[in-house]
Protein backbone atom coordinates (compact mmCIF):
# COMPACT_ATOMS: atom_id res chain seq x y z
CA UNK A 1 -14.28 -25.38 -1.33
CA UNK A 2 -14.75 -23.24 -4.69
CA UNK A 3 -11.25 -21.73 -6.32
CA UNK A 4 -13.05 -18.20 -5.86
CA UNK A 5 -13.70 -18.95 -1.99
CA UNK A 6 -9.92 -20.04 -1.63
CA UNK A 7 -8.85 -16.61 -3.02
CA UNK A 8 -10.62 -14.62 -0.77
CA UNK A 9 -9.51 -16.57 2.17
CA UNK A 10 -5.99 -15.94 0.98
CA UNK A 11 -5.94 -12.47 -0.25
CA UNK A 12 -8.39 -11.97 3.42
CA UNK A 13 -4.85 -13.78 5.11
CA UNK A 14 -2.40 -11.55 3.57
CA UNK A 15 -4.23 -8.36 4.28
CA UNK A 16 -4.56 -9.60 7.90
CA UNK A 17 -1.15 -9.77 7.74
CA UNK A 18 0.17 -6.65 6.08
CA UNK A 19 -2.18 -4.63 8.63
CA UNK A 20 -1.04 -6.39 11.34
CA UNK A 21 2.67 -6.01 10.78
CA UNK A 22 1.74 -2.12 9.57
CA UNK A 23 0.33 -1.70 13.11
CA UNK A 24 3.76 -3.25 15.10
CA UNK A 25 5.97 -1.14 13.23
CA UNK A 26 3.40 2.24 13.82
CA UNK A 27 2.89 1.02 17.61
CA UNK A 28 6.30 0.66 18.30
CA UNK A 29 7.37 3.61 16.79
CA UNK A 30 5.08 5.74 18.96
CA UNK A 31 6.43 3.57 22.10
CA UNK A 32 9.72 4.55 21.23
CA UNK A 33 8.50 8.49 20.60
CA UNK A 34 6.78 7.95 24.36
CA UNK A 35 9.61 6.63 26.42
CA UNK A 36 12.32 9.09 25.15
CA UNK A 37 9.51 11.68 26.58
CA UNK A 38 9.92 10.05 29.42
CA UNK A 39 14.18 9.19 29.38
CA UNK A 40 14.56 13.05 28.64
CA UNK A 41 12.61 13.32 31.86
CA UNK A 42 10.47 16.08 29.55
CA UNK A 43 7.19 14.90 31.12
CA UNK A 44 8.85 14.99 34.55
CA UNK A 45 9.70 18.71 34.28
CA UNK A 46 6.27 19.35 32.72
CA UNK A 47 4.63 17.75 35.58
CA UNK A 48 6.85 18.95 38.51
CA UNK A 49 5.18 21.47 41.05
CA UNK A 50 8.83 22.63 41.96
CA UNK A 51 9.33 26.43 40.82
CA UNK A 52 9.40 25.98 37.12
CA UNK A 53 7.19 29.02 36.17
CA UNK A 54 4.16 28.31 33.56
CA UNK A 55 6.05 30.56 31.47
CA UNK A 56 9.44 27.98 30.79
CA UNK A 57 6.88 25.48 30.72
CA UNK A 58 4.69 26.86 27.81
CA UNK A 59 8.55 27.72 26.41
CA UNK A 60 9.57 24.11 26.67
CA UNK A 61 6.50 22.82 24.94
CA UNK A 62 6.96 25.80 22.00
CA UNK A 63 10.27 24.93 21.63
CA UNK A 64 9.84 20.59 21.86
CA UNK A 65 6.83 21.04 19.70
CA UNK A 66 6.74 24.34 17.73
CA UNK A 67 4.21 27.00 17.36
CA UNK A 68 1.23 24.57 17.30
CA UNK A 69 1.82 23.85 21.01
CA UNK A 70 1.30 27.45 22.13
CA UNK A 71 -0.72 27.92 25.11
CA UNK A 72 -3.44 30.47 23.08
CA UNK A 73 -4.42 27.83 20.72
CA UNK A 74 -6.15 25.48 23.78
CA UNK A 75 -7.79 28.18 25.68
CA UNK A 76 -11.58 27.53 24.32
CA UNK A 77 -10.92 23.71 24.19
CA UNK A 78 -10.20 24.06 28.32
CA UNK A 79 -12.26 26.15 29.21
CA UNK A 80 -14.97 23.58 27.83
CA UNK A 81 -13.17 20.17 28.44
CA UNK A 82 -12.15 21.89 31.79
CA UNK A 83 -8.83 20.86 31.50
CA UNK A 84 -6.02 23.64 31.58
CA UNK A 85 -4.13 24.99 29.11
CA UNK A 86 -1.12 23.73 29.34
CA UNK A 87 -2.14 20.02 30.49
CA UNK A 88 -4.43 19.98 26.92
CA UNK A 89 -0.99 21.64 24.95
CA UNK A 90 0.64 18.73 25.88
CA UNK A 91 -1.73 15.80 25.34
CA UNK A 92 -2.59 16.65 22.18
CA UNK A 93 1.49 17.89 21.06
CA UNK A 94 2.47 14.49 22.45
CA UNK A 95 -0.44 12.40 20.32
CA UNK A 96 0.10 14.62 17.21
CA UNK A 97 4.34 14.06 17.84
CA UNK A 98 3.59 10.47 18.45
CA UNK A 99 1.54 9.91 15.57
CA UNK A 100 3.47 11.52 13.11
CA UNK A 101 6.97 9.86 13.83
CA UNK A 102 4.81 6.32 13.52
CA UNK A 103 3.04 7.77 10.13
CA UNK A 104 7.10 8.65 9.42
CA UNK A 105 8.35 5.24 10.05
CA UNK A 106 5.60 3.43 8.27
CA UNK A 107 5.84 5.80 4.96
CA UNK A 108 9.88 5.24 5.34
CA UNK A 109 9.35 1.41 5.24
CA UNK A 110 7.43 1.57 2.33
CA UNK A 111 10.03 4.02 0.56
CA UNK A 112 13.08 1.06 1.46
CA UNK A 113 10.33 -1.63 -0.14
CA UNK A 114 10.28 0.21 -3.05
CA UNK A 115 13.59 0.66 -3.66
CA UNK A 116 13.56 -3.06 -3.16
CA UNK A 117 11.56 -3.63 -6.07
CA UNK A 118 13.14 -1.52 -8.15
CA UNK A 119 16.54 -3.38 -7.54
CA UNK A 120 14.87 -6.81 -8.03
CA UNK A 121 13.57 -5.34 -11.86
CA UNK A 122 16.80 -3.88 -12.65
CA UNK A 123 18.82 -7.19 -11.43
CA UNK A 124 16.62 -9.20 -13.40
CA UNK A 125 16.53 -7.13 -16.78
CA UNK A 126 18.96 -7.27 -18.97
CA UNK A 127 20.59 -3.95 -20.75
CA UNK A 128 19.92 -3.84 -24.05
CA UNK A 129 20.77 -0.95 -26.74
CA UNK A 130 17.96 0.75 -28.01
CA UNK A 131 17.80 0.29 -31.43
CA UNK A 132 17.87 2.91 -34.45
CA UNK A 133 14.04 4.78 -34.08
CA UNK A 134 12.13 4.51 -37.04
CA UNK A 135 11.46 8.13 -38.60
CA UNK A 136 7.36 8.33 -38.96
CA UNK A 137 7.01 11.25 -41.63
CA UNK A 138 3.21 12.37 -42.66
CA UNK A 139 2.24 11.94 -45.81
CA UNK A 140 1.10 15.52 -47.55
CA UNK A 141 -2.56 14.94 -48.35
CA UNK A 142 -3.47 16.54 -51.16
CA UNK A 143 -5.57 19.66 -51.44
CA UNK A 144 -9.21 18.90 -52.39
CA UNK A 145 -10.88 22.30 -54.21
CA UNK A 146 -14.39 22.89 -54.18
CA UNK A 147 -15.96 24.18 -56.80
C-alpha cells in the first residue's frame, strides 16, 4: 500500500472517530433533555385529558419554552399538517430544546479542549523577558526639485 493511501485511511479513521464520539456526547445529551421531560412528568400534564384547561397548557409550554412556543405561531402549520396547535407547539419546542442543549454540550466540550491546549502550550513554554525593542526610525529622503 502507497504512503498517500495509508494517510487517507488514517486521517478517514480519525474522522470516523471524532464524529462518532461528537454524536454520543450530542445523543446523550438530548436523552438526558428527554427523560427530565418526562421525570418532571411535563409531558404527562401536557398529555392528560383531566381538567387542565388549553389555556395552562399553552401557559406551561410559554413559560418551559418561551415566546417561540406560543400557540399563534403553529396555527397555519396545523391546519395543513392537521395536527393541533398545541400537539405541533410541543413537538417542535421539545426538538428545538433538545437540540440546542446537545449543540450546548458539544460547543462546551470543545471550549474545555481548548483550554486544554492552551495549558499544554503554556506548560511547555518557557517565560522569557522580552528583550529591549529595537527603535526603527525613517530615514528623511531628501527633496528632489524639478526644474
Amino acid at each position: 500500500m502507497s504512503g498517500k493511501k495509508e494517510i487517507i485511511l488514517f486521517i478517514y479513521g480519525v474522522h470516523s472517530q471524532i464524529a462518532d464520539e461528537m454524536s454520543e456526547i450530542y445523543f446523550g445529551d438530548v436523552h438526558k433533555s428527554l427523560v427530565t421531560f418526562i421525570s418532571l412528568s411535563f409531558l404527562q400534564m401536557m398529555f392528560s385529558k383531566s381538567s387542565i384547561s388549553t389555556l395552562v397548557k399553552a401557559t406551561l409550554l410559554t413559560t418551559t419554552f418561551s415566546e417561540g412556543a406560543n400557540l399563534k405561531h403553529f396555527l397555519e402549520q396545523s391546519k395543513a399538517t392537521n395536527i393541533q396547535p398545541m400537539t405541533l407547539s410541543l413537538i417542535m419546542s421539545i426538538a428545538t430544546h433538545t437540540s440546542a442543549s446537545g449543540w450546548h454540550a458539544y460547543t462546551d466540550l470543545d471550549n474545555s479542549a481548548k483550554n486544554d491546549d492552551m495549558d499544554i502550550i503554556t506548560e511547555n513554554m518557557p517565560i522569557t523577558l522580552t528583550p529591549n525593542p529595537v527603535l526603527i526610525s525613517q530615514q528623511e529622503l531628501p527633496d528632489i526639485g524639478y526644474g
